[in-house]
PDB file of N, CA and C in Angstrom:
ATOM      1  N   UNK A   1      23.802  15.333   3.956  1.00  0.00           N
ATOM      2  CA  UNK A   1      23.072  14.509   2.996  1.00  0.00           C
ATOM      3  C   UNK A   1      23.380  14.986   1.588  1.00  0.00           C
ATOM      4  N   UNK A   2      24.774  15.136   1.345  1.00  0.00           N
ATOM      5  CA  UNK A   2      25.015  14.818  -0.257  1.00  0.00           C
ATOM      6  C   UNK A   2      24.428  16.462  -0.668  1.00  0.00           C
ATOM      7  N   UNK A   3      24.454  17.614   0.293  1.00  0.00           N
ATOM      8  CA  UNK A   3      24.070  18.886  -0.339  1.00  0.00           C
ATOM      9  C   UNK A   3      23.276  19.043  -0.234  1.00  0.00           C
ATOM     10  N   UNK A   4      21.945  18.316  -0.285  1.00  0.00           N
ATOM     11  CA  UNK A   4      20.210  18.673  -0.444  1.00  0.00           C
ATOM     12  C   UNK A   4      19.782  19.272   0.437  1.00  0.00           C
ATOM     13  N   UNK A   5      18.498  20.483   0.171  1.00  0.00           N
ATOM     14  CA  UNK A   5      18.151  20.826   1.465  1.00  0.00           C
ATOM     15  C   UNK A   5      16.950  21.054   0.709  1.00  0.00           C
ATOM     16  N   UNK A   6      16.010  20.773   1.922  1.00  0.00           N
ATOM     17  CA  UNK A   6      14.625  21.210   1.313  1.00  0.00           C
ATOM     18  C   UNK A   6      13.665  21.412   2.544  1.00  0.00           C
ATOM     19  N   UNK A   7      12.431  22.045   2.919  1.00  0.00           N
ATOM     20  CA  UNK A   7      11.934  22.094   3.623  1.00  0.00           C
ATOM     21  C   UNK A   7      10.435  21.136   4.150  1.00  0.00           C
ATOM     22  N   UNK A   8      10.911  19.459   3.915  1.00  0.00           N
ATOM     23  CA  UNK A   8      10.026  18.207   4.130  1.00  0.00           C
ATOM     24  C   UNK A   8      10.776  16.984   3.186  1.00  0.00           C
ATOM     25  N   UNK A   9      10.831  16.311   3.896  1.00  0.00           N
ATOM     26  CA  UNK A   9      11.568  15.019   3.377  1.00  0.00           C
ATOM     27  C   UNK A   9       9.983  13.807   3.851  1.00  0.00           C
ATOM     28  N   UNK A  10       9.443  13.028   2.519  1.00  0.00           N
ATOM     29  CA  UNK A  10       8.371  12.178   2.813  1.00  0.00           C
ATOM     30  C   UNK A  10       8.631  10.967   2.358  1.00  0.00           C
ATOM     31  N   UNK A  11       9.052   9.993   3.611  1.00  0.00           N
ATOM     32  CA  UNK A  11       9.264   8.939   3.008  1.00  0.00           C
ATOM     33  C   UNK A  11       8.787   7.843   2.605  1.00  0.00           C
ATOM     34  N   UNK A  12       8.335   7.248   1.737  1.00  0.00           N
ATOM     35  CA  UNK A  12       7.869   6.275   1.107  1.00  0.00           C
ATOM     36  C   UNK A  12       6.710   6.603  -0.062  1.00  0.00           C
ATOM     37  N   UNK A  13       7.163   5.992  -1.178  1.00  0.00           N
ATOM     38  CA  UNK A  13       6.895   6.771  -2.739  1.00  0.00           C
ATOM     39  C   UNK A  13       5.285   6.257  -3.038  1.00  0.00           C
ATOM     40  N   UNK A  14       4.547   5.371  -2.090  1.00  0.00           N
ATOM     41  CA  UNK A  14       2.900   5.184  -2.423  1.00  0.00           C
ATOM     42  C   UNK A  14       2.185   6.301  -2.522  1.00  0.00           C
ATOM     43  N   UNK A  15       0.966   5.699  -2.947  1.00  0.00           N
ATOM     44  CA  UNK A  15      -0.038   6.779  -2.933  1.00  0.00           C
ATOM     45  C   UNK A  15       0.176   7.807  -1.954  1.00  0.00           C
ATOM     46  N   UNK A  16      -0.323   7.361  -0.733  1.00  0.00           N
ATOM     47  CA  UNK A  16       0.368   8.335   0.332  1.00  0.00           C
ATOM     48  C   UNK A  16       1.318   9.366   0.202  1.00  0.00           C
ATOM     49  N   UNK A  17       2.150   8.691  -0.009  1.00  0.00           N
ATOM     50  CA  UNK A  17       3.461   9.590   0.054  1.00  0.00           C
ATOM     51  C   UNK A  17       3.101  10.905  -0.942  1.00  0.00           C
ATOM     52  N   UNK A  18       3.530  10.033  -2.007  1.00  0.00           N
ATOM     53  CA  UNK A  18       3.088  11.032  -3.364  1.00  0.00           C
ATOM     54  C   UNK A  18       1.704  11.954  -3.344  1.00  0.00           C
ATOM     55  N   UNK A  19       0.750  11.728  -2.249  1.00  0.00           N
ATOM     56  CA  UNK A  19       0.013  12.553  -2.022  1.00  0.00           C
ATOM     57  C   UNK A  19       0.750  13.961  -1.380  1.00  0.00           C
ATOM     58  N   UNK A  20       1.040  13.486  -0.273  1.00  0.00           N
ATOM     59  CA  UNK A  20       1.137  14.386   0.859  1.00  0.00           C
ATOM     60  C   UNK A  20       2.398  15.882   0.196  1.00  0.00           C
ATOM     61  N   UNK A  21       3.514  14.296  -0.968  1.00  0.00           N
ATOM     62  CA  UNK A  21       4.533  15.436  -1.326  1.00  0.00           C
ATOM     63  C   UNK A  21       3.685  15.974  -2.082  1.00  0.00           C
ATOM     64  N   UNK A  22       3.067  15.974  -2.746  1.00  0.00           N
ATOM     65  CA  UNK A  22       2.317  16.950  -4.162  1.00  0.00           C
ATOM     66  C   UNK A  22       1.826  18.196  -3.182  1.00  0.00           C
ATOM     67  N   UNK A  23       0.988  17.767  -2.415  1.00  0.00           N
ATOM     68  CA  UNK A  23       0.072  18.858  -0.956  1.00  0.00           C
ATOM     69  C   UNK A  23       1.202  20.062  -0.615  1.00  0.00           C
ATOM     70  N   UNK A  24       2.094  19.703  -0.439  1.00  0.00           N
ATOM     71  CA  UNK A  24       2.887  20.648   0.583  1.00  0.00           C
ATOM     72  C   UNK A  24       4.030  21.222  -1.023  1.00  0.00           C
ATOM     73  N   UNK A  25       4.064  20.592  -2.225  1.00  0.00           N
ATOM     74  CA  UNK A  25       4.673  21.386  -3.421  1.00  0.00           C
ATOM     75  C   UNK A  25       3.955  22.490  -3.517  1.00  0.00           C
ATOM     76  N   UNK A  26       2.327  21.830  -3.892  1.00  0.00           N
ATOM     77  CA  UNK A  26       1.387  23.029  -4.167  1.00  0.00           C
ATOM     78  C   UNK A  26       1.315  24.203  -3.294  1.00  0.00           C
ATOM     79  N   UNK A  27       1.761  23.868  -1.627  1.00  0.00           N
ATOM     80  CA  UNK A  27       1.731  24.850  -0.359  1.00  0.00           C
ATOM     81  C   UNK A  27       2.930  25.645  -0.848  1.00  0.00           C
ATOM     82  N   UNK A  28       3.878  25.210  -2.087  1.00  0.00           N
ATOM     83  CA  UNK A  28       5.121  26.248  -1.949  1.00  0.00           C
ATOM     84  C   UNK A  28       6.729  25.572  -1.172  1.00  0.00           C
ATOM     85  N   UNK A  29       6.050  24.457  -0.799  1.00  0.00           N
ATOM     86  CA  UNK A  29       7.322  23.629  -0.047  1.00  0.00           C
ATOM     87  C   UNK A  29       7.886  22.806  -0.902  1.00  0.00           C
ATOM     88  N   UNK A  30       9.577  23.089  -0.930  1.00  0.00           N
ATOM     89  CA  UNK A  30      10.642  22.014  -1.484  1.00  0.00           C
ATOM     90  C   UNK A  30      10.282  20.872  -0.868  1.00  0.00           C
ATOM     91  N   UNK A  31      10.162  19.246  -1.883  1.00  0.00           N
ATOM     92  CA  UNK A  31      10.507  18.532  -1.079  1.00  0.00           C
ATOM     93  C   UNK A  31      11.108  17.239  -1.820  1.00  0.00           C
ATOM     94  N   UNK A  32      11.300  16.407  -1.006  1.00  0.00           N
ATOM     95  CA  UNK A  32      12.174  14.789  -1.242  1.00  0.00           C
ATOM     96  C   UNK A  32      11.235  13.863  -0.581  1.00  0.00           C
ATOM     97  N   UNK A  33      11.227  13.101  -1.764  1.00  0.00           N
ATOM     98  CA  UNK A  33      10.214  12.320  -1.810  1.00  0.00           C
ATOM     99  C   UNK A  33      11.782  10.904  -1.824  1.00  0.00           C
ATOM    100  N   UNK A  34      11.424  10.002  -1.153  1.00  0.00           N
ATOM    101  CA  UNK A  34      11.909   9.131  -0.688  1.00  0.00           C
ATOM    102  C   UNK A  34      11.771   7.557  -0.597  1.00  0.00           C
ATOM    103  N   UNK A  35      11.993   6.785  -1.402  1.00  0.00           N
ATOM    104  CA  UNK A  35      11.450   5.162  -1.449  1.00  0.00           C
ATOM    105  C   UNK A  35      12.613   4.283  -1.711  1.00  0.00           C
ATOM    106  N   UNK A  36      12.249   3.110  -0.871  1.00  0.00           N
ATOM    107  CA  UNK A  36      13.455   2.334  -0.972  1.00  0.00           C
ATOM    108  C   UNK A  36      13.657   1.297  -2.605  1.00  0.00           C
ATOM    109  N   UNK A  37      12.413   1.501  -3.083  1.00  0.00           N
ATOM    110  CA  UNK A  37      12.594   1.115  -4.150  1.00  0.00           C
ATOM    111  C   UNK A  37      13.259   2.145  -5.876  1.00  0.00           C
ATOM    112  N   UNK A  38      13.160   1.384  -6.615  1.00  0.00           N
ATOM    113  CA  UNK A  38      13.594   2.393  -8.102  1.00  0.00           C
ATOM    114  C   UNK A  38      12.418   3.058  -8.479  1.00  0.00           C
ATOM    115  N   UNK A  39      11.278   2.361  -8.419  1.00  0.00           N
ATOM    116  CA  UNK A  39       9.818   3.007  -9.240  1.00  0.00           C
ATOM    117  C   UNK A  39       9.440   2.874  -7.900  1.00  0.00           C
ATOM    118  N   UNK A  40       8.613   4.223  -8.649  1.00  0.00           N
ATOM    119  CA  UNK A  40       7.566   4.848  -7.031  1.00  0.00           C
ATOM    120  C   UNK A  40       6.220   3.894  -7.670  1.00  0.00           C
ATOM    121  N   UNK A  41       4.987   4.132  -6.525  1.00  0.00           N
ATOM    122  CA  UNK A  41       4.126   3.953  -6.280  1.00  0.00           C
ATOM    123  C   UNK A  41       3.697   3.004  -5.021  1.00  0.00           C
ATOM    124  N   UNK A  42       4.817   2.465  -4.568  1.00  0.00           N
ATOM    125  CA  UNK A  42       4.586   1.102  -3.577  1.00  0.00           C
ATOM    126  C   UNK A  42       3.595   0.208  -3.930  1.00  0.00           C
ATOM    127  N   UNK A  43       2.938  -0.232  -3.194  1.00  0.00           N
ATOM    128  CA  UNK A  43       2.325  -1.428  -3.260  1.00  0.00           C
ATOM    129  C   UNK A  43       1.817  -1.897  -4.853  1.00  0.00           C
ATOM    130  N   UNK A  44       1.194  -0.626  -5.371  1.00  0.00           N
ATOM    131  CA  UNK A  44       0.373  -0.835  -6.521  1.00  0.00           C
ATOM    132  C   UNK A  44       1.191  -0.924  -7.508  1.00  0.00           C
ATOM    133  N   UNK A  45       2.299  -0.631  -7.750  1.00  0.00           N
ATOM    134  CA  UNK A  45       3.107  -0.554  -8.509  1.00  0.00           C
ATOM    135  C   UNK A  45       3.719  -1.991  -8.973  1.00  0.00           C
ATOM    136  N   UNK A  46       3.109  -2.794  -7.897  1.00  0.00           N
ATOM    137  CA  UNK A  46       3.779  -4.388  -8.495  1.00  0.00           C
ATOM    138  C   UNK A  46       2.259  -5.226  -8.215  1.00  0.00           C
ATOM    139  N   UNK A  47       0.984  -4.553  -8.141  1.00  0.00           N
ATOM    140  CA  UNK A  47      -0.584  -4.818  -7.802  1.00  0.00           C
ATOM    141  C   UNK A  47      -0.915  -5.776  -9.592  1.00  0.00           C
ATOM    142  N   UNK A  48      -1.945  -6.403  -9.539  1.00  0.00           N
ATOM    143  CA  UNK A  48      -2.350  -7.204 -10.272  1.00  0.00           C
ATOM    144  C   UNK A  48      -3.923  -7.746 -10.240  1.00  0.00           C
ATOM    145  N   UNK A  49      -4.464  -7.710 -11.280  1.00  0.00           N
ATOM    146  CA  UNK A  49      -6.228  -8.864 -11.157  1.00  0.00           C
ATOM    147  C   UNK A  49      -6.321  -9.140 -11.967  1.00  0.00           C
ATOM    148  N   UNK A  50      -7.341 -10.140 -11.924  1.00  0.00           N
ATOM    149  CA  UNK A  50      -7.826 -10.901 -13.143  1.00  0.00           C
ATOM    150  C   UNK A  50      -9.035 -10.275 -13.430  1.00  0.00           C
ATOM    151  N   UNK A  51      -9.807  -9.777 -12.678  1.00  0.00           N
ATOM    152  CA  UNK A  51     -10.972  -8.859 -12.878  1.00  0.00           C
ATOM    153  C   UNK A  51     -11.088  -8.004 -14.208  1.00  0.00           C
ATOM    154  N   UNK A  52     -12.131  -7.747 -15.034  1.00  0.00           N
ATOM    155  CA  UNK A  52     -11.696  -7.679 -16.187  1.00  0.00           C
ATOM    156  C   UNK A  52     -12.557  -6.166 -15.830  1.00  0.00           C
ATOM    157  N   UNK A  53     -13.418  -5.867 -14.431  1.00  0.00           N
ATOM    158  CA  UNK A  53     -14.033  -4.556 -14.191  1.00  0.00           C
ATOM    159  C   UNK A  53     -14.226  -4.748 -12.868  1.00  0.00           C
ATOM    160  N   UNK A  54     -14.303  -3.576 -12.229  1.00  0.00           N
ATOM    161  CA  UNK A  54     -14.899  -3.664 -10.687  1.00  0.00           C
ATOM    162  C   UNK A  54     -14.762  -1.763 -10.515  1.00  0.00           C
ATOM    163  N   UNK A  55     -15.433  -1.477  -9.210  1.00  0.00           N
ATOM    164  CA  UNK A  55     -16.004  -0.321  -9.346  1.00  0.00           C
ATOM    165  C   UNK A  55     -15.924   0.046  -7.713  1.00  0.00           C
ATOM    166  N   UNK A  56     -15.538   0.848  -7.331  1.00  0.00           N
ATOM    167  CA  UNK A  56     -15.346   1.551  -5.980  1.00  0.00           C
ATOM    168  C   UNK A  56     -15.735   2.939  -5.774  1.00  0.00           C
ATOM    169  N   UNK A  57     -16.436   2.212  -4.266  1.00  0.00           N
ATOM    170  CA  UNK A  57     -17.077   3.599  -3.970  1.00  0.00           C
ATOM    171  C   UNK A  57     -17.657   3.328  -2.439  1.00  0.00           C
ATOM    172  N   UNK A  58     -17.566   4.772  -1.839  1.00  0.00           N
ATOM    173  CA  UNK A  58     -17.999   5.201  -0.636  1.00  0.00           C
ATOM    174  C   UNK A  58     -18.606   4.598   0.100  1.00  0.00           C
ATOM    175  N   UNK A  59     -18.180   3.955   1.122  1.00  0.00           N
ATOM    176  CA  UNK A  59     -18.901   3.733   2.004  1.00  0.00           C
ATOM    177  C   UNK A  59     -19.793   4.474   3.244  1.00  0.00           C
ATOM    178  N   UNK A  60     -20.701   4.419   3.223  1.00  0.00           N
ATOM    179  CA  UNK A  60     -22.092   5.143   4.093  1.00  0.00           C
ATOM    180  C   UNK A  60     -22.641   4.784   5.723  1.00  0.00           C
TER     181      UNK A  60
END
């Protein structure tokens, strides 16, 4: 693979992803973060509203 080596390859650049790689940087682990697109974020990254406020939270 083009030289790279690292110890976790996570593929797909959403929230998710970009969670889990940040988790295991902070643990001290190299890693490659992986998306088939140019800009990370997946879904939200092309997300949209007309909502001008709204507010989330926990469900009980």
């Amino acid at each position: 693979m083009n030289g790279f080596s690292c110890d976790a390859a996570v593929i797909g650049a959403g929230a998710a992803g970009m969670a889990a790689a940040l988790s295991l940087h902070e643990r001290g682990k190299s890693v490659m973060l992986i998306d088939r697109e140019e800009a990370m974020g997946g879904s939200s990254s092309s997300a949209s509203t007309t909502a001008s406020a709204f507010s989330i939270s926990e469900r009980s």
